[in-house]
Protein backbone atom coordinates (compact mmCIF):
# COMPACT_ATOMS: atom_id res chain seq x y z
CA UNK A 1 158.37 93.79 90.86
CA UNK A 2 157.39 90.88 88.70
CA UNK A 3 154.71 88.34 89.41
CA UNK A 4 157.36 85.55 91.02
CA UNK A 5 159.40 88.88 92.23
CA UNK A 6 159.35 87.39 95.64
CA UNK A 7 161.17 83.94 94.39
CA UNK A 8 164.62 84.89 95.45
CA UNK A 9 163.86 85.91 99.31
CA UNK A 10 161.48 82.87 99.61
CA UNK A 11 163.33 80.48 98.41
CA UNK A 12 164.10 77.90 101.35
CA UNK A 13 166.59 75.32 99.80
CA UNK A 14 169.08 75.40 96.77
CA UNK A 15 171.03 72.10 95.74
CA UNK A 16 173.21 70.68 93.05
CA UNK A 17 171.21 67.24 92.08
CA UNK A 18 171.76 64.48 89.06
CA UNK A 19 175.90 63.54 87.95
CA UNK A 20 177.21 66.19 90.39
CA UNK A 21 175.20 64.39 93.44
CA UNK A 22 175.68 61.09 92.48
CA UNK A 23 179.63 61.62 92.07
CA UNK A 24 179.47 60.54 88.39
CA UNK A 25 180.15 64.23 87.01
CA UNK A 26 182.61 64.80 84.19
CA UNK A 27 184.01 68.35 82.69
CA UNK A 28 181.05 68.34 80.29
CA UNK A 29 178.33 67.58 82.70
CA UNK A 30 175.59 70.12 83.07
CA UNK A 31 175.12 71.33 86.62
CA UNK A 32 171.24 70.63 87.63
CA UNK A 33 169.93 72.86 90.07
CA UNK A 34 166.59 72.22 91.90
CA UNK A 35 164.89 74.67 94.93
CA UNK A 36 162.19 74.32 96.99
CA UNK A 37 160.23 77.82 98.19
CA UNK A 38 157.22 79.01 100.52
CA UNK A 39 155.33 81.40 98.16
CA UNK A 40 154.16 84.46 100.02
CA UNK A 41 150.82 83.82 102.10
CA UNK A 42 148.25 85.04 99.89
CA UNK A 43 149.33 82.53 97.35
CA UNK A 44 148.03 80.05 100.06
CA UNK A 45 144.83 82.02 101.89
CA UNK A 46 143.59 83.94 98.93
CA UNK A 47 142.16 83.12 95.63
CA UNK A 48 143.67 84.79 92.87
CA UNK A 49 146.87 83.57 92.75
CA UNK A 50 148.69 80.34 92.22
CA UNK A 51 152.28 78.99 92.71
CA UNK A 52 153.32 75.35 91.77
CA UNK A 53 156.83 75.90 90.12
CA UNK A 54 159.54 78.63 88.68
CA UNK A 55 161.48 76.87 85.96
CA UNK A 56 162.47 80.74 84.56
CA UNK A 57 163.47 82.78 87.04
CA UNK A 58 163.22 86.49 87.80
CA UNK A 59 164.95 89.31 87.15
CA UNK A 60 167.04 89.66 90.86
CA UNK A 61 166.63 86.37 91.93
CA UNK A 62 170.45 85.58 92.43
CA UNK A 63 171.12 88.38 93.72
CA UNK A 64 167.98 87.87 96.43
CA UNK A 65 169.13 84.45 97.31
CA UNK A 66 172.94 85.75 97.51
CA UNK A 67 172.43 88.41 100.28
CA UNK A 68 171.19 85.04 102.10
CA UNK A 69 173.97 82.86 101.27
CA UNK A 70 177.33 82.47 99.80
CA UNK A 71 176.04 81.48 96.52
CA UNK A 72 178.30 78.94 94.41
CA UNK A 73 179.83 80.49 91.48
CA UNK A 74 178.37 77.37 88.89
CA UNK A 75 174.63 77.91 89.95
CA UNK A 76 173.89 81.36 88.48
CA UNK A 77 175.22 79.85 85.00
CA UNK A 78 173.23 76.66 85.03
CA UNK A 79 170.78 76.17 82.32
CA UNK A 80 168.72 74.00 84.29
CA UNK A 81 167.23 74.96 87.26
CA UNK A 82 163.72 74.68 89.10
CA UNK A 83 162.47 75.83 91.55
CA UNK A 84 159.24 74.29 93.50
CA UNK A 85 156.59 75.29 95.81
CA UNK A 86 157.16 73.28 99.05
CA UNK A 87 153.74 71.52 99.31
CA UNK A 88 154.28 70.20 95.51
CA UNK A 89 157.89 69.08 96.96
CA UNK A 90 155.93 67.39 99.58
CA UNK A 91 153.37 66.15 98.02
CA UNK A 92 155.52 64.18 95.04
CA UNK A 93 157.77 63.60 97.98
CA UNK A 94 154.93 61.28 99.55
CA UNK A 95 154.57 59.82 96.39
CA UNK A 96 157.99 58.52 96.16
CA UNK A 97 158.93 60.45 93.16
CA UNK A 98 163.00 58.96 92.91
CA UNK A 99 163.73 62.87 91.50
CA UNK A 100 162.08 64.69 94.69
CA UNK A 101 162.77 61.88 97.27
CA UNK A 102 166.89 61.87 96.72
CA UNK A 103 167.32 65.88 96.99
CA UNK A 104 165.97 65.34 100.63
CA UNK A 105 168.77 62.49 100.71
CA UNK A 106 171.60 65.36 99.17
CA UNK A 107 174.73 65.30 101.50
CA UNK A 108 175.39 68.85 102.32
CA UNK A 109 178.39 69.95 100.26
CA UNK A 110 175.64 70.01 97.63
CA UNK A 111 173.24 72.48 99.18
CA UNK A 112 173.55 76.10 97.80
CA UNK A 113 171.21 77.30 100.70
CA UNK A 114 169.18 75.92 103.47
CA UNK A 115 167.35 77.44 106.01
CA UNK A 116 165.24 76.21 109.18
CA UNK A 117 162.47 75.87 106.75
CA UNK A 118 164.27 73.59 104.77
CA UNK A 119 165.51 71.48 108.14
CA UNK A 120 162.31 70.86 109.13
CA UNK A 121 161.21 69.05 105.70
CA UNK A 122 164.96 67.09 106.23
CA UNK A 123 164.30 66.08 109.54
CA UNK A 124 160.91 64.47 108.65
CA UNK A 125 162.47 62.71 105.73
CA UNK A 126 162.37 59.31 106.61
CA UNK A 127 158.24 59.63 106.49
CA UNK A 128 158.70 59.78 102.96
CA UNK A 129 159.85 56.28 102.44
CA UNK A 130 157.46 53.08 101.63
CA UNK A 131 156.60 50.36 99.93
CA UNK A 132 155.85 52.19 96.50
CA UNK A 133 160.12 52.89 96.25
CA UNK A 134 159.51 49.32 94.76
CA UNK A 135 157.99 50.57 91.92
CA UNK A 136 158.57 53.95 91.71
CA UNK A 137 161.88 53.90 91.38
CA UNK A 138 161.91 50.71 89.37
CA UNK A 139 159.44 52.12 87.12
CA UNK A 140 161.89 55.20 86.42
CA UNK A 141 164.36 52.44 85.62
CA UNK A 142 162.05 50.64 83.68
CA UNK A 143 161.19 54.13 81.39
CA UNK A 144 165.21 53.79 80.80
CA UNK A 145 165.22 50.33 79.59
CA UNK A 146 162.49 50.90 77.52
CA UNK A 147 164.66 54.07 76.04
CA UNK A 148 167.58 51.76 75.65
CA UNK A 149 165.32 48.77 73.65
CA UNK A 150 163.88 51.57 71.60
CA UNK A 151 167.07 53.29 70.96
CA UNK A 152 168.88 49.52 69.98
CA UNK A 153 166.48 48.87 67.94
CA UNK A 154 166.78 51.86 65.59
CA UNK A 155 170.05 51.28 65.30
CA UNK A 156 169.76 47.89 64.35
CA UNK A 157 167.12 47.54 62.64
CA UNK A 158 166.24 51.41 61.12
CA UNK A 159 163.25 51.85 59.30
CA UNK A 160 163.32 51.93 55.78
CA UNK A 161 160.52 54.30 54.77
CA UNK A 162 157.56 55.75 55.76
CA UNK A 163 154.89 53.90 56.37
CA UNK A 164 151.81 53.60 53.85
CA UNK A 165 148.06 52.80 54.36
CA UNK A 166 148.36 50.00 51.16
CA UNK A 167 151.41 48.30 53.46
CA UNK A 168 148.67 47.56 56.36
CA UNK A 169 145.85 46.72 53.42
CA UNK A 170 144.02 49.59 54.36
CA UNK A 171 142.12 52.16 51.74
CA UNK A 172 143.70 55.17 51.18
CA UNK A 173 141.26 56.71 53.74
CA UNK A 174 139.51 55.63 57.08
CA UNK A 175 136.63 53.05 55.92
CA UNK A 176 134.60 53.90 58.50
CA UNK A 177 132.81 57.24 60.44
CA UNK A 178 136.00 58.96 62.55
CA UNK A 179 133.18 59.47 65.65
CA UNK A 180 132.70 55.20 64.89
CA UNK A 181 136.37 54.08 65.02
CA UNK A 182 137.31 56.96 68.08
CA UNK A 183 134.87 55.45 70.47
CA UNK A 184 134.71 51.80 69.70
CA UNK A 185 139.01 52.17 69.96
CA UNK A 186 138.01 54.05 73.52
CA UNK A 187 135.81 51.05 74.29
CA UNK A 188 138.51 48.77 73.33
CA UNK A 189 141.60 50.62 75.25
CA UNK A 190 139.07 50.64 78.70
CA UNK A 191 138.93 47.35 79.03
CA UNK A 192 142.78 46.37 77.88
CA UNK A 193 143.38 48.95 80.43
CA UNK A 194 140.96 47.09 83.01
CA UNK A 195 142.64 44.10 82.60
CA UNK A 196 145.78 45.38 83.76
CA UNK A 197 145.90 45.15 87.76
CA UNK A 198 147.42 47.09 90.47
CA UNK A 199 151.18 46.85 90.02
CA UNK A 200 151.19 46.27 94.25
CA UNK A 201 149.08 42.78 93.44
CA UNK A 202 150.83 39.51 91.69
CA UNK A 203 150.72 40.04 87.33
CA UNK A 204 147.95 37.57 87.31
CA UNK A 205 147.38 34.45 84.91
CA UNK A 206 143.80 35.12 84.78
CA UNK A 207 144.63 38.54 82.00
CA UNK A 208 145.86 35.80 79.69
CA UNK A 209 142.70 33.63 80.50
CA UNK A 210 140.51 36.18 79.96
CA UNK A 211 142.25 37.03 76.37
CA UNK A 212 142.11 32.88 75.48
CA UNK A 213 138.91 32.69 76.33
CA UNK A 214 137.64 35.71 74.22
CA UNK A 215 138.85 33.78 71.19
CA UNK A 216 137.79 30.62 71.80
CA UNK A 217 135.34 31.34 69.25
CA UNK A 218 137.10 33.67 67.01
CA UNK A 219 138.55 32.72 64.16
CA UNK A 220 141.42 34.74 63.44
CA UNK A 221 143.67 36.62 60.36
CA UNK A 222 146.95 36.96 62.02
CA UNK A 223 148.31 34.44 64.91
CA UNK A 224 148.24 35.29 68.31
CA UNK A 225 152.10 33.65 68.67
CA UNK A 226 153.47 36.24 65.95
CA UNK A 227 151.67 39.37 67.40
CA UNK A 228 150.37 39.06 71.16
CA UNK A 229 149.55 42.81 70.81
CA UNK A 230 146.82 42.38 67.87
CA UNK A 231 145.64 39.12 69.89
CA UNK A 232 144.95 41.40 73.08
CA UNK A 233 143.14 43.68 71.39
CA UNK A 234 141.38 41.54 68.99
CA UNK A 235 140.88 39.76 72.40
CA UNK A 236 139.33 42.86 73.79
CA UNK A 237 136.92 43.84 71.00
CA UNK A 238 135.81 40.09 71.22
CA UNK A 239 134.63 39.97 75.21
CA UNK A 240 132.64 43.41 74.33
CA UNK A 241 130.98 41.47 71.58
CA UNK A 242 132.51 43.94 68.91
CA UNK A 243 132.45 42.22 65.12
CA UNK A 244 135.22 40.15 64.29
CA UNK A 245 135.62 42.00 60.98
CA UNK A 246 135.37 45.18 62.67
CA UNK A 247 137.69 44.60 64.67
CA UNK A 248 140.15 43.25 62.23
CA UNK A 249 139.68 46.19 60.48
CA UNK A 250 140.61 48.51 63.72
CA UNK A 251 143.45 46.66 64.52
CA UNK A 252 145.19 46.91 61.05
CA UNK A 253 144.28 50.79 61.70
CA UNK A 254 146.38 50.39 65.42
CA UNK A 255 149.14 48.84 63.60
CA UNK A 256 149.34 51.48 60.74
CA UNK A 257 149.24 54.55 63.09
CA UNK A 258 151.72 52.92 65.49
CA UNK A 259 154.04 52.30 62.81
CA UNK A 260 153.76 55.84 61.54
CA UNK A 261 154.57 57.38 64.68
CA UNK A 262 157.45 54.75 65.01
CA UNK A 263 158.65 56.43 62.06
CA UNK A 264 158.30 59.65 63.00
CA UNK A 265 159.68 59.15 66.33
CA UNK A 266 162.96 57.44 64.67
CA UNK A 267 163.13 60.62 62.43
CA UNK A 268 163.19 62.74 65.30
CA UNK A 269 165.77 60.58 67.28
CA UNK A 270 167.62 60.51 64.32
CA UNK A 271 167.73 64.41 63.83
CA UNK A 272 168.66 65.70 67.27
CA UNK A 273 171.09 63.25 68.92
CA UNK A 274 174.26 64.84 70.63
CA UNK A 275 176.95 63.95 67.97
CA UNK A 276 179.43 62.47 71.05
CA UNK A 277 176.58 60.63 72.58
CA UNK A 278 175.48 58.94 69.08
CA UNK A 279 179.04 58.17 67.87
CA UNK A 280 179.47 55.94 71.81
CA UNK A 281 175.93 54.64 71.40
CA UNK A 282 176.69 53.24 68.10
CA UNK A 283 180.14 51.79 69.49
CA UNK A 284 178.33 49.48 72.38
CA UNK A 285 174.87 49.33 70.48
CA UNK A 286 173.18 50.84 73.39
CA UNK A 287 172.65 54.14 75.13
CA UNK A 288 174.65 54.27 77.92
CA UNK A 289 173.62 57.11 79.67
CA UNK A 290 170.15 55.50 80.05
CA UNK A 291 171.88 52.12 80.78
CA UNK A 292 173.86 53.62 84.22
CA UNK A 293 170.46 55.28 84.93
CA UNK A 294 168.89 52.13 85.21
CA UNK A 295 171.82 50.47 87.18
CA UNK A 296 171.55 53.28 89.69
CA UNK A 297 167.72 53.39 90.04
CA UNK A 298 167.30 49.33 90.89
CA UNK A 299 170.12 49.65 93.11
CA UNK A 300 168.72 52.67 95.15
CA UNK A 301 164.81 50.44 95.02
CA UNK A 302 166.75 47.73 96.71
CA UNK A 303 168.84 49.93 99.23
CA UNK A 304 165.52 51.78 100.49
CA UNK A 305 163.69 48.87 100.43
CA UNK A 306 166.21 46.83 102.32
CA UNK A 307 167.99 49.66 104.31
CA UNK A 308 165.40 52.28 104.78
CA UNK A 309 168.16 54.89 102.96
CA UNK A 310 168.21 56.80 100.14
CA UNK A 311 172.07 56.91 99.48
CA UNK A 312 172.16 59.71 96.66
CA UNK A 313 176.22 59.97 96.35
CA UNK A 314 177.10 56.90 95.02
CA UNK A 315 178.99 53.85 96.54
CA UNK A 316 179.09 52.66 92.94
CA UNK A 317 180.08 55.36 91.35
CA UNK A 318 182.95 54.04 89.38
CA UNK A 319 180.87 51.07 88.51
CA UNK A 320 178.71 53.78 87.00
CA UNK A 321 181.20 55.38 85.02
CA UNK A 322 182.17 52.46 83.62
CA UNK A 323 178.70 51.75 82.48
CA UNK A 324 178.40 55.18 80.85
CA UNK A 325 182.22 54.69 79.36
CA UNK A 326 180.87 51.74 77.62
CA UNK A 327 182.49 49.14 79.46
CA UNK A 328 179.53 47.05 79.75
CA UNK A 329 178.22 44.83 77.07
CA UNK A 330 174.26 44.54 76.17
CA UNK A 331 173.82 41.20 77.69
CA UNK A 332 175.76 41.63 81.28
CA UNK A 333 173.71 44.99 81.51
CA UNK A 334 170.31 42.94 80.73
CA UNK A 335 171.50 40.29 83.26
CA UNK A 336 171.96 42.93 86.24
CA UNK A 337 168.61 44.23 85.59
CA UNK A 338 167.29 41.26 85.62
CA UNK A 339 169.19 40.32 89.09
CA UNK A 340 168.31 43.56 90.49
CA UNK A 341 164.47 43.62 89.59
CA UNK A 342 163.87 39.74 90.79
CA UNK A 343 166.17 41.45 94.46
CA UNK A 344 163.61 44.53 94.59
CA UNK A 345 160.34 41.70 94.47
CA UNK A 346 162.08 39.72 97.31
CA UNK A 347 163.26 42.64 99.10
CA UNK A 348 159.18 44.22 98.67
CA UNK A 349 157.86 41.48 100.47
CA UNK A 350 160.31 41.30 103.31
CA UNK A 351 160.94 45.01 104.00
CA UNK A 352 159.77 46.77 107.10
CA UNK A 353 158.30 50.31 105.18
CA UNK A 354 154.83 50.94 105.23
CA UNK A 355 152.67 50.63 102.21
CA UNK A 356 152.32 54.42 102.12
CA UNK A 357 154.19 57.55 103.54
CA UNK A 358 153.20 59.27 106.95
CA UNK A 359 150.77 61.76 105.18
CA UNK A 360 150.53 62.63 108.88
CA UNK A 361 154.02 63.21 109.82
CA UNK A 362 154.70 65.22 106.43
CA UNK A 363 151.58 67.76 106.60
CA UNK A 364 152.96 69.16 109.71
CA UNK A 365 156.73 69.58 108.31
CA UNK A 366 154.97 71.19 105.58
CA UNK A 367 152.59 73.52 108.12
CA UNK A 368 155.60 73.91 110.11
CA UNK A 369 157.90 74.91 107.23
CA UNK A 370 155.47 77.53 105.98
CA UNK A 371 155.43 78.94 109.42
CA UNK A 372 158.52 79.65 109.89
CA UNK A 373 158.08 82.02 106.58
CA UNK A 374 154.97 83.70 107.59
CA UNK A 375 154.88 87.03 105.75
């Protein structure tokens, strides 16, 4: 038997999650597949072995989880399927993770299998839910819009050649000691990073305070209006008493490697982008896979924030289409993201959740879950 041999007969849930869930699917959408099992006990008491997640499975394993099941013809050929260990589930779960927190949401016609073990874990669902669905699942949203400004960019405004050291008047190699520019660029990305607060606190005025004052007395190359990133990190290197030329000199480095990997990133975008999917995101000058992504992940922050639900299949679901059909222009899908993020900040502060998930509540469904598979 191989080392995940037991996979198939401990294998607690099966479900069909992303289009097929949402009731968005099409004839060419791929069927997702996602599990959660108990790995044998050893894997838990002993010390030698270690389970988090299966995303190849073993030789048997349909056949294990179909003497348990009537197993749906379009699983076995998926080319995407996971399977978990249950206190990873649980764990992300608690954490609000939108992918792990809506397969406890499936409606049933989309579970493949589910046994008592997996009916505990539903039954405590609801201690999953809090106050971090506000940014959780906005922040998912917000990876897609950034995806979608990336992606509209390159495809109005491509870059037209590879970057060069001369283009960012910098020598042909680094003017100063590697070990030097590494650590003073670690000094300066610590405190950027500390003067970022906690996304549950207000975006405070005093970040830009701090970055005005740290150049009250610098006297600067480039102007802060035209590029607020070199300002904030000029800024940075200023309030740790770093060299103004120094840093000048750092900066234009920032700006030079950023660019190259802007290039190389566009290269690679440009290279492997499904043919169909290129040819419609050229038509609306968006991607619009992404862009119904993002629809659907502010709406579902507002519902459990407002509602206490994770609603999985899709109310909107023709709205959704749409979006992906490229029925939406660029400006009325900015607009709803817009009107949906300022609803998810109202909704935050009035919502009943708590801040955090019953931690409580969801170690015993976990306890009790791996019970109920004791070897």
């Amino acid at each position: 038997m191989s080392a995940l041999g037991w996979l198939g007969s401990r294998t607690i849930f099966l479900g069909v999650t992303g289009s097929h869930a949402y009731g968005t699917s099409g004839p060419e959408s791929d069927v997702d597949v996602r599990g959660v099992a108990v790995a044998p006990m050893r894997y838990y008491l002993g010390c030698s072995r270690a389970f988090e997640q299966a995303d190849a499975l073993p030789e048997g394993y349909w056949s294990a989880v179909a003497s348990r099941s009537a197993l749906r013809a379009d699983l076995q050929a998926s080319k995407d399927v996971q399977v978990m260990d249950v206190r990873k589930f649980m764990k992300l779960a608690s954490d609000c993770n939108p992918n792990i927190v809506e397969i406890l949401w499936l409606q049933e016609p989309q579970w493949a299998l589910a046994t008592p073990a997996w009916h505990v874990l539903v039954d405590a669902r609801r201690a999953v839910l809090s106050k971090r669905a506000r940014f959780t699942f906005a922040g998912y949203a917000h990876s897609q819009l950034k995806r979608i400004n990336t992606h509209r960019r390159w495809l109005l405004e491509p870059p037209k050649a590879k970057p060069s050291r001369s283009d960012f008047a910098l020598p042909e190699r680094l003017p100063i000691p590697k070990d030097q520019y590494d650590a003073a660029k670690a000094l300066v990305d610590k405190r950027i990073q500390s003067w970022t607060t906690h996304p549950e606190t207000e975006i405070p005025e005093t970040m830009l305070a701090k970055i005005r004052e740290a150049f009250v007395d610098l006297t600067l190359t480039i102007r802060p209006e035209e590029n607020p990133q070199s300002t904030q990190y000029l800024a940075a290197g200023a309030s740790l008493g770093i060299e103004s030329n120094f840093m000048e000199q750092l900066d234009r480095e920032r700006r030079y490697r950023q660019a190259l990997a802007w290039f190389h990133q566009y290269e690679e975008w440009k290279a492997n982008r499904n043919p169909a999917r290129a040819e419609m995101e050229a038509h609306c000058g968006y991607d619009v896979k992404h862009a119904a992504h993002l629809v659907r992940l502010l709406r579902m922050a507002c519902e459990i924030l407002r509602d206490g639900e994770v609603i999985v299949r899709r109310p909107d679901a023709a709205e959704l289409l749409e979006i992906r059909r490229g029925g939406w222009s660029f400006d009325r899908l900015l607009a709803e993201s817009e009107r949906l993020e300022k609803e998810a900040e109202r909704l935050y502060a009035t919502t009943m959740l708590p801040r955090s998930a019953d931690a409580e509540a969801l170690d015993d469904a976990c306890l009790r879950a791996i019970s109920i598979m004791r070897d």
